[in-house]
PDB file of N, CA and C in Angstrom:
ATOM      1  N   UNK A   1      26.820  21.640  58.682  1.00  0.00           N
ATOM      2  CA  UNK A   1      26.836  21.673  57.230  1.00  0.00           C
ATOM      3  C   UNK A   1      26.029  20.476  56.702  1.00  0.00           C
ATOM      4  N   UNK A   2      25.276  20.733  55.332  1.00  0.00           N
ATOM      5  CA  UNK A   2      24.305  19.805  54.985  1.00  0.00           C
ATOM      6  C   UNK A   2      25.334  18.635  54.457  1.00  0.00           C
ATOM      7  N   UNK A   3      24.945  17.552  53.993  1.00  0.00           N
ATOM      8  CA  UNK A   3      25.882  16.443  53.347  1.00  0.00           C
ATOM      9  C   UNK A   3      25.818  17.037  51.935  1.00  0.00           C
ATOM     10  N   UNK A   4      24.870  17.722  51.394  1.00  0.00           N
ATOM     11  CA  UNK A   4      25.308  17.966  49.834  1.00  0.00           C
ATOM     12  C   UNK A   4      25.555  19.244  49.633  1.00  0.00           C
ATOM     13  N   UNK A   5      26.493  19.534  50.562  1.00  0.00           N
ATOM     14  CA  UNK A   5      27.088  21.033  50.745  1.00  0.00           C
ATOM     15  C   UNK A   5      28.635  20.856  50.763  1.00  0.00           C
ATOM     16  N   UNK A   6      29.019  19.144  51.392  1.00  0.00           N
ATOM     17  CA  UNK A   6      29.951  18.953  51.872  1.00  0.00           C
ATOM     18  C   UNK A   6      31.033  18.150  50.414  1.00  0.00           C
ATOM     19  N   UNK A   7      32.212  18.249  50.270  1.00  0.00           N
ATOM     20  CA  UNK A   7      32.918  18.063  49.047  1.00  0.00           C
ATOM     21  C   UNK A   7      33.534  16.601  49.397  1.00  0.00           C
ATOM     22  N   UNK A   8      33.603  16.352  47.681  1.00  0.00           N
ATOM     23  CA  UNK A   8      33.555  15.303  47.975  1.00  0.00           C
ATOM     24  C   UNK A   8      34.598  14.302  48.504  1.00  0.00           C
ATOM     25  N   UNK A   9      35.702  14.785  49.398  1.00  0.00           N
ATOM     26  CA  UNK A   9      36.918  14.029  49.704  1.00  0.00           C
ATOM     27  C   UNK A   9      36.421  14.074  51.276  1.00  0.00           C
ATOM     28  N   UNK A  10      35.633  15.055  51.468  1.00  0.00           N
ATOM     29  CA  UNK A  10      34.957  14.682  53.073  1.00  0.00           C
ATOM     30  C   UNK A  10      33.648  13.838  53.051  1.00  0.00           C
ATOM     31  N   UNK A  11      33.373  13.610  51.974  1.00  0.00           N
ATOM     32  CA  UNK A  11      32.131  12.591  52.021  1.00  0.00           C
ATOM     33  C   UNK A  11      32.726  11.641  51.857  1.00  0.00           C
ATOM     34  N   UNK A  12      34.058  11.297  51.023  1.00  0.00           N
ATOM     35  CA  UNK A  12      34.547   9.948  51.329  1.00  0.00           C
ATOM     36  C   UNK A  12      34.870   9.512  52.571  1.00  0.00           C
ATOM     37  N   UNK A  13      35.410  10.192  52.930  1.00  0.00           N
ATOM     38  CA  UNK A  13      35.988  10.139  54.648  1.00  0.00           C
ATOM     39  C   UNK A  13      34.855   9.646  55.414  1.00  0.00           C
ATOM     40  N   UNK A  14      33.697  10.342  55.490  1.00  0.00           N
ATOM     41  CA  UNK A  14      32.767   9.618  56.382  1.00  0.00           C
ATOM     42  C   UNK A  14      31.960   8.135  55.535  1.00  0.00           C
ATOM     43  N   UNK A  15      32.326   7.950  54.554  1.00  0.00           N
ATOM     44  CA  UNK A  15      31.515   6.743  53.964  1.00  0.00           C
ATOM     45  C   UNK A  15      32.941   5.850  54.357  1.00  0.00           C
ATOM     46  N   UNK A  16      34.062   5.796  54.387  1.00  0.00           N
ATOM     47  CA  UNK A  16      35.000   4.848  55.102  1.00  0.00           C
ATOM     48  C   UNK A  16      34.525   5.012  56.777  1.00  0.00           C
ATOM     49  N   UNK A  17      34.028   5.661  57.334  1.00  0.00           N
ATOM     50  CA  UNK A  17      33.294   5.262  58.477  1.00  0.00           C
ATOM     51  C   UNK A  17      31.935   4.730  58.363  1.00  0.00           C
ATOM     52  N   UNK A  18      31.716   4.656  57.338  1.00  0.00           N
ATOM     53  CA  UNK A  18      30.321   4.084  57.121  1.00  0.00           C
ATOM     54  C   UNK A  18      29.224   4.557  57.146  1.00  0.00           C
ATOM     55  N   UNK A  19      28.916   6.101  56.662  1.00  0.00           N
ATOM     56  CA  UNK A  19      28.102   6.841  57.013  1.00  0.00           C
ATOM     57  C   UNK A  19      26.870   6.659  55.951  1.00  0.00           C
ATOM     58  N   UNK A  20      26.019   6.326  56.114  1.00  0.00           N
ATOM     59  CA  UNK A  20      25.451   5.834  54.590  1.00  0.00           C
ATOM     60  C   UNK A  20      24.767   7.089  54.211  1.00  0.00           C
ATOM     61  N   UNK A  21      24.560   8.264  54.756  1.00  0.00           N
ATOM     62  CA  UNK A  21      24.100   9.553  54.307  1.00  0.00           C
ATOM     63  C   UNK A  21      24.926  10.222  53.389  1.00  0.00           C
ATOM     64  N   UNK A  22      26.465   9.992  53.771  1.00  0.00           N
ATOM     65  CA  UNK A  22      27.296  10.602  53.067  1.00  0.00           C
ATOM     66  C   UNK A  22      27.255   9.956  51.323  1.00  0.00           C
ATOM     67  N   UNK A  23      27.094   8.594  52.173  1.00  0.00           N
ATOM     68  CA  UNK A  23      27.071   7.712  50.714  1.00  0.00           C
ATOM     69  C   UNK A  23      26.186   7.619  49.596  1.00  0.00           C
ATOM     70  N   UNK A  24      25.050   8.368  50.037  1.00  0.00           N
ATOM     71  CA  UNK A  24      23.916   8.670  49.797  1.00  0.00           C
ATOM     72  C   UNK A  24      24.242   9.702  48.588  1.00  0.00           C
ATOM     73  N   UNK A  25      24.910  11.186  49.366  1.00  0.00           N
ATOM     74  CA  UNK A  25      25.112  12.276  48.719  1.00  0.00           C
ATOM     75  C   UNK A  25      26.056  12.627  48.042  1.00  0.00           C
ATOM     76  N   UNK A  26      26.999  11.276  47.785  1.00  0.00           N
ATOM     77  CA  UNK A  26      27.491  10.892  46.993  1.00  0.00           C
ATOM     78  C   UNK A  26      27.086  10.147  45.566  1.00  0.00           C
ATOM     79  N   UNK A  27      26.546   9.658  46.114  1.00  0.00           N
ATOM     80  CA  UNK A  27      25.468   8.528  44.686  1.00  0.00           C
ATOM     81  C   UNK A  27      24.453   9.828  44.003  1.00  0.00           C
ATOM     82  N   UNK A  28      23.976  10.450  44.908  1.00  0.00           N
ATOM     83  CA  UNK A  28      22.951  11.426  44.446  1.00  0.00           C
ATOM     84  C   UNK A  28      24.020  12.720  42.862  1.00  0.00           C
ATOM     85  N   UNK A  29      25.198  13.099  43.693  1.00  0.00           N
ATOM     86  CA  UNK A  29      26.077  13.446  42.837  1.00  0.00           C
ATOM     87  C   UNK A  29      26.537  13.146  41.376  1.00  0.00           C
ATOM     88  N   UNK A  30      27.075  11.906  41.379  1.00  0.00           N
ATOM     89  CA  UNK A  30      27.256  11.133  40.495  1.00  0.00           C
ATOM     90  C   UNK A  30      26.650   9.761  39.991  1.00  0.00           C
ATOM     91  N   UNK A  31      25.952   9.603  40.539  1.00  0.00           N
ATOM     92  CA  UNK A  31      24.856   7.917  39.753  1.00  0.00           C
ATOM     93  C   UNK A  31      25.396   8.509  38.089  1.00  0.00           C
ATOM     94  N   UNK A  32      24.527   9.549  37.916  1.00  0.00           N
ATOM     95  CA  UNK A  32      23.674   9.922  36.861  1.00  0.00           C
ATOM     96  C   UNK A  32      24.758   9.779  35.714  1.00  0.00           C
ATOM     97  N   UNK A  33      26.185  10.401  35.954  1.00  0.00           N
ATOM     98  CA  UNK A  33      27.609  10.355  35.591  1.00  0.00           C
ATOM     99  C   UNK A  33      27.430   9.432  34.965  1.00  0.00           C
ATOM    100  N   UNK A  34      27.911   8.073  35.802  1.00  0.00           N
ATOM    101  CA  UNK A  34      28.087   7.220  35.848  1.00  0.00           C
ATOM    102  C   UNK A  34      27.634   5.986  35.204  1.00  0.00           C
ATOM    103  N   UNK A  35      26.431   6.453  35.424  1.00  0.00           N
ATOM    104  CA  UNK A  35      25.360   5.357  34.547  1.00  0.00           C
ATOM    105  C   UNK A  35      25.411   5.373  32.951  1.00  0.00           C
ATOM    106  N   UNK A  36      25.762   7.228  32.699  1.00  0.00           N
ATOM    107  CA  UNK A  36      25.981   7.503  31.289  1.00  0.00           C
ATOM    108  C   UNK A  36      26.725   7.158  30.696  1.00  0.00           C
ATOM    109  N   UNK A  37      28.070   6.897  31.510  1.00  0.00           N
ATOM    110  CA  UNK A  37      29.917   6.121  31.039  1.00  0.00           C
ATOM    111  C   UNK A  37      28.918   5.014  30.791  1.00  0.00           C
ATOM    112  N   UNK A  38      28.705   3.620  31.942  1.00  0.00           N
ATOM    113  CA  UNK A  38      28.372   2.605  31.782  1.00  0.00           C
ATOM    114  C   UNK A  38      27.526   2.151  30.954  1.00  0.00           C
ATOM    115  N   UNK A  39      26.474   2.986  30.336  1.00  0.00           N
ATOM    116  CA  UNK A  39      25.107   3.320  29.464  1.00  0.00           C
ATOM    117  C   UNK A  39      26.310   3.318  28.108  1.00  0.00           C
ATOM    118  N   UNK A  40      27.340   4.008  27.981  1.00  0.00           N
ATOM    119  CA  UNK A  40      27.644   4.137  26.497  1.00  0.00           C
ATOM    120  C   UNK A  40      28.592   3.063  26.453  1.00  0.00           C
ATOM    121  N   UNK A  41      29.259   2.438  27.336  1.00  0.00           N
ATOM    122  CA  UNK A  41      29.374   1.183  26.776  1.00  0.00           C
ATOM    123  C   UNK A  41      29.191  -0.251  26.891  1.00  0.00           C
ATOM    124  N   UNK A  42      28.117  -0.346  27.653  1.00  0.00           N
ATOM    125  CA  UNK A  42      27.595  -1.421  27.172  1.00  0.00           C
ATOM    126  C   UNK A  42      26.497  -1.707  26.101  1.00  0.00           C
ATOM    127  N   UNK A  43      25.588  -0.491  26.249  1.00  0.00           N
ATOM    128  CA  UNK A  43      24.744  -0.551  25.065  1.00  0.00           C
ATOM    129  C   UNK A  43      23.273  -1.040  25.691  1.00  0.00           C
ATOM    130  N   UNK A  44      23.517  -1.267  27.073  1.00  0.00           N
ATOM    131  CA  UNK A  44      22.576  -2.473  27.858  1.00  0.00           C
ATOM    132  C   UNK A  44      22.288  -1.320  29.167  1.00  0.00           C
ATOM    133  N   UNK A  45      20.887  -0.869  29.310  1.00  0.00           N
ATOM    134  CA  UNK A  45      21.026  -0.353  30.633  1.00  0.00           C
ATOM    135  C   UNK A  45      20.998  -0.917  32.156  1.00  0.00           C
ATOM    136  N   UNK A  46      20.265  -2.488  31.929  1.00  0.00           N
ATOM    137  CA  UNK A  46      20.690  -3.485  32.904  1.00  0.00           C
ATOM    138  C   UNK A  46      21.849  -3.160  33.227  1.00  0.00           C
ATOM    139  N   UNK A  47      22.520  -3.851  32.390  1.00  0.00           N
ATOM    140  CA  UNK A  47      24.100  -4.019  32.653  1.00  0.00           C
ATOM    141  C   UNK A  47      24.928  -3.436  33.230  1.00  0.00           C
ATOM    142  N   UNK A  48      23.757  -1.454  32.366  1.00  0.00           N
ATOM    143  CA  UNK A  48      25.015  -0.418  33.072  1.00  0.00           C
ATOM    144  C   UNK A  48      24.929   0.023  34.549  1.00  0.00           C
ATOM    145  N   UNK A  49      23.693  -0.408  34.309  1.00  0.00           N
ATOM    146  CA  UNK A  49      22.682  -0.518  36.221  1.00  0.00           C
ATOM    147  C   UNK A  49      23.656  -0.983  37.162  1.00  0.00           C
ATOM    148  N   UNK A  50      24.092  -2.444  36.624  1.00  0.00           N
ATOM    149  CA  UNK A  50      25.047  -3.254  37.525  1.00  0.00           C
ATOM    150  C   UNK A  50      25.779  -2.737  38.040  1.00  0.00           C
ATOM    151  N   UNK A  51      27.187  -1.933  36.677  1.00  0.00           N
ATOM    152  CA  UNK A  51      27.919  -1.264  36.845  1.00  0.00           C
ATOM    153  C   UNK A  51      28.145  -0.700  38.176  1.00  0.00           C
ATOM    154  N   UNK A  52      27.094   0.349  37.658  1.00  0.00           N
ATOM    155  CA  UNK A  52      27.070   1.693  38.571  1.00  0.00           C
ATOM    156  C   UNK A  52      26.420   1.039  40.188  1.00  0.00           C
ATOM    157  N   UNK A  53      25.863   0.101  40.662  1.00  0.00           N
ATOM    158  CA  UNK A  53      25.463  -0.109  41.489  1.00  0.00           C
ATOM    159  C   UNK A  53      26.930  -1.267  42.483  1.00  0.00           C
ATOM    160  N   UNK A  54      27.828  -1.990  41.409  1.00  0.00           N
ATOM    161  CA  UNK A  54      28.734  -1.786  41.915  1.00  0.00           C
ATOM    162  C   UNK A  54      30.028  -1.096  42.240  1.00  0.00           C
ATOM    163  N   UNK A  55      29.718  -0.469  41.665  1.00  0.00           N
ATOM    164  CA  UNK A  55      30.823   0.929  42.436  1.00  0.00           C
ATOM    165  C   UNK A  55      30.157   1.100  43.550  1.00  0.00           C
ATOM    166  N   UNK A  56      29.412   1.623  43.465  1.00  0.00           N
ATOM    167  CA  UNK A  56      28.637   2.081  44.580  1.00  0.00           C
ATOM    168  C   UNK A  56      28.977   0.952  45.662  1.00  0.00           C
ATOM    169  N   UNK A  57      28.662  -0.033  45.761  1.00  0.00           N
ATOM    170  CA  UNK A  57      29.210  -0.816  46.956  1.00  0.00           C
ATOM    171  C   UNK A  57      30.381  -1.701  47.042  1.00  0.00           C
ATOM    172  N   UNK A  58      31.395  -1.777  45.888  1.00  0.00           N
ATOM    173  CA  UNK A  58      32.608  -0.999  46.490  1.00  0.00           C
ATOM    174  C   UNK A  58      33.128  -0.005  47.066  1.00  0.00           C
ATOM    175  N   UNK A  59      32.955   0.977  46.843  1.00  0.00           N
ATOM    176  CA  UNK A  59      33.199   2.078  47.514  1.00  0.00           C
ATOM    177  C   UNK A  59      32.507   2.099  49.072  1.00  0.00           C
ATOM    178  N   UNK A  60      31.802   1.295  49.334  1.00  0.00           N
ATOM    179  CA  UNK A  60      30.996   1.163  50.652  1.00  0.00           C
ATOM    180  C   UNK A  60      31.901  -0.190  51.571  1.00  0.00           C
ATOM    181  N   UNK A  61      32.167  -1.241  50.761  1.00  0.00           N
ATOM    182  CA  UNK A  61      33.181  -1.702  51.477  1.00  0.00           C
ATOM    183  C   UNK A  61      34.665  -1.327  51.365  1.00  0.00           C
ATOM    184  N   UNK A  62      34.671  -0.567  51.091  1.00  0.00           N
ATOM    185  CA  UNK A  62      36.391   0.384  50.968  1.00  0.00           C
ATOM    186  C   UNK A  62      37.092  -0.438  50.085  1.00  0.00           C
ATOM    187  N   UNK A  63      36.557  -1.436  48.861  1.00  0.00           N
ATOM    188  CA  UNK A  63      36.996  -2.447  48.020  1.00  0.00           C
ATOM    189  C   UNK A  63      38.023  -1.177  46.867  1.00  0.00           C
ATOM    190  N   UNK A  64      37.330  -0.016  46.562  1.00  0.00           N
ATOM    191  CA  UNK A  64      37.466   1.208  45.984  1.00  0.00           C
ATOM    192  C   UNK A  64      38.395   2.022  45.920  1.00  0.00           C
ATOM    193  N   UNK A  65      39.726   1.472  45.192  1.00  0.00           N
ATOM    194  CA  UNK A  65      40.881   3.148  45.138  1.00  0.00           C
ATOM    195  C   UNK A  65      40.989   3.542  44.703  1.00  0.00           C
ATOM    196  N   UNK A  66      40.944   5.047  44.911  1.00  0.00           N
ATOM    197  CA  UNK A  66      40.591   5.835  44.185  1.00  0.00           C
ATOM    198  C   UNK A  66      41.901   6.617  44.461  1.00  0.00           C
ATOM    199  N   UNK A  67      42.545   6.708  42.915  1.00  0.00           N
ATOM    200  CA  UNK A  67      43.672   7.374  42.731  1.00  0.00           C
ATOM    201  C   UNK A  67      43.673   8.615  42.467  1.00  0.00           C
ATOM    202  N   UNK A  68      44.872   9.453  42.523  1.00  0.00           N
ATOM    203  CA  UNK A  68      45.261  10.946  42.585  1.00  0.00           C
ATOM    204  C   UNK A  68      44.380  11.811  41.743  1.00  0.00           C
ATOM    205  N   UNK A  69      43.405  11.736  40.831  1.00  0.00           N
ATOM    206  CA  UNK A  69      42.453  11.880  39.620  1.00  0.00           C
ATOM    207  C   UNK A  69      41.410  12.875  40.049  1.00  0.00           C
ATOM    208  N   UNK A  70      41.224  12.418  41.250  1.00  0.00           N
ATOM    209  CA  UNK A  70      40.290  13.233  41.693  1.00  0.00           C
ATOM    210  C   UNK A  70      38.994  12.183  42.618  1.00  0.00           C
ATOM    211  N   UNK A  71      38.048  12.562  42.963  1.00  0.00           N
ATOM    212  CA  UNK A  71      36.639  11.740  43.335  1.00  0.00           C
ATOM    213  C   UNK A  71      36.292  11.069  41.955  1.00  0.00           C
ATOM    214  N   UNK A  72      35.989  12.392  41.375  1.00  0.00           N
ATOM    215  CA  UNK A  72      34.589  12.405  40.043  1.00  0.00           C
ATOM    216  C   UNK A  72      35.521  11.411  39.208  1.00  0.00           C
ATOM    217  N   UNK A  73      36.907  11.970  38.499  1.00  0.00           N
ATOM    218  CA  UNK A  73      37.145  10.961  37.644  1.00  0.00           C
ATOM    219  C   UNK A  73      38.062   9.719  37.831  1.00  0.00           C
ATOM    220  N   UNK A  74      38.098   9.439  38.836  1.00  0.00           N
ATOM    221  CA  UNK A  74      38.539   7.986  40.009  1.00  0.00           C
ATOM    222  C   UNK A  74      37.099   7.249  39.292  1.00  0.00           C
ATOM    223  N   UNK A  75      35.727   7.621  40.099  1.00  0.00           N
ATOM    224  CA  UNK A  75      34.392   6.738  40.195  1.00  0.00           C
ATOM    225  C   UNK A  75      34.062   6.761  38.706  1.00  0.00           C
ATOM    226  N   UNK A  76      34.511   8.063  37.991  1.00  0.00           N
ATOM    227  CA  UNK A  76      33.890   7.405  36.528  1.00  0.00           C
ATOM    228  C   UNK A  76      35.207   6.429  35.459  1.00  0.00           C
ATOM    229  N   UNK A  77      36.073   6.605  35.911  1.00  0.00           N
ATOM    230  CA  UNK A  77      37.251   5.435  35.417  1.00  0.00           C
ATOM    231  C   UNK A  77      37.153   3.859  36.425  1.00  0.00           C
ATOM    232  N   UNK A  78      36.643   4.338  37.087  1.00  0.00           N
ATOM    233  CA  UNK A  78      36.386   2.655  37.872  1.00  0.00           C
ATOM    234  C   UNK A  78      34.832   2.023  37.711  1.00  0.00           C
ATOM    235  N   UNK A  79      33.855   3.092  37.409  1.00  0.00           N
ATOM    236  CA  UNK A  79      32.776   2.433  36.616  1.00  0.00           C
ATOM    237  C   UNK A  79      32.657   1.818  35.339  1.00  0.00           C
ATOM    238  N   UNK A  80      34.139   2.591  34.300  1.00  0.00           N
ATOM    239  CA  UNK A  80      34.329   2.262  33.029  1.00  0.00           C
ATOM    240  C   UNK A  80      34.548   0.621  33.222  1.00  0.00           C
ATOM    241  N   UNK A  81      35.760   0.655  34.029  1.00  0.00           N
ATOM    242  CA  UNK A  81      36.172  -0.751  34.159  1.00  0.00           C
ATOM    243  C   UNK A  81      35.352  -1.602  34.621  1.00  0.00           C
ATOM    244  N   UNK A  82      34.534  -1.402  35.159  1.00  0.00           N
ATOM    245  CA  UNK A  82      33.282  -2.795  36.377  1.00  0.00           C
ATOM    246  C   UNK A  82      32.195  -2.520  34.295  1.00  0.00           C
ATOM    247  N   UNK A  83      32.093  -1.977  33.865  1.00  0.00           N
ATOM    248  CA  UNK A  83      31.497  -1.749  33.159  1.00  0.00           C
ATOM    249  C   UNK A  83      31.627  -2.986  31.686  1.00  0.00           C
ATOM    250  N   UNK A  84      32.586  -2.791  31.829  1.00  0.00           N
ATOM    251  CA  UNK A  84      33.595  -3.808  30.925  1.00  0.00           C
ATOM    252  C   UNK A  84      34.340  -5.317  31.462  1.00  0.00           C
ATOM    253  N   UNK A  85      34.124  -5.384  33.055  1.00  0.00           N
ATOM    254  CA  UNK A  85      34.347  -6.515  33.398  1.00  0.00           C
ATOM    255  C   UNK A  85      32.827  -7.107  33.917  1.00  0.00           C
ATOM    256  N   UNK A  86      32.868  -8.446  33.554  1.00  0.00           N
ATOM    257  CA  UNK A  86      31.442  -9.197  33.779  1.00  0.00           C
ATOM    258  C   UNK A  86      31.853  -9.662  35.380  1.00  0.00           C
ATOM    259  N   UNK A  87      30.629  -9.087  35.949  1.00  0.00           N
ATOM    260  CA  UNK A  87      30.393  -9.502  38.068  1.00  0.00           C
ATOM    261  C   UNK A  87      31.013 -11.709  38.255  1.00  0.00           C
ATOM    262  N   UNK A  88      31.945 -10.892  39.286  1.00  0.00           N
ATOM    263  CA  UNK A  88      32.300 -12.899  39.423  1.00  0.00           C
ATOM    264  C   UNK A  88      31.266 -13.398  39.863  1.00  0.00           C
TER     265      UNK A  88
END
């Protein structure tokens, strides 16, 4: 099975093994989401860049929990928040 065939609670599974393809076809999925949450509120697309680029590697060091919500609206409620908190 291709990786962007595969759903997305089995692409998490292999990106906690570290699969960076999976992680890949994951980002490919949702960036775009994501960037749009982070895009509407900061106002800054730098910023929302950040955002979305740290999720993304949280979720790569398993920093990322993602509660009962689902994939999609876990990563876009935890982009809201990185969105709204300034990087330590």
């Amino acid at each position: 099975m291709r990786y962007e065939e595969m759903g997305d609670e089995t692409l998490l599974g292999l990106i906690g093994g570290h699969d960076h393809v999976a992680l890949s076809a994951l980002y490919d999925r949702y960036a775009a989401g994501a960037l749009a949450v982070a895009l509407r509120l900061t106002g800054e697309r730098a910023a929302a860049e950040l955002a979305v680029e740290r999720l993304f590697w949280s979720l790569w060091r398993g920093e990322l929990a993602l509660d009962g919500r689902g994939p999609r609206n876990s990563l876009m409620l935890a982009v809201r928040q990185l969105a709204q908190t300034p990087p330590a």
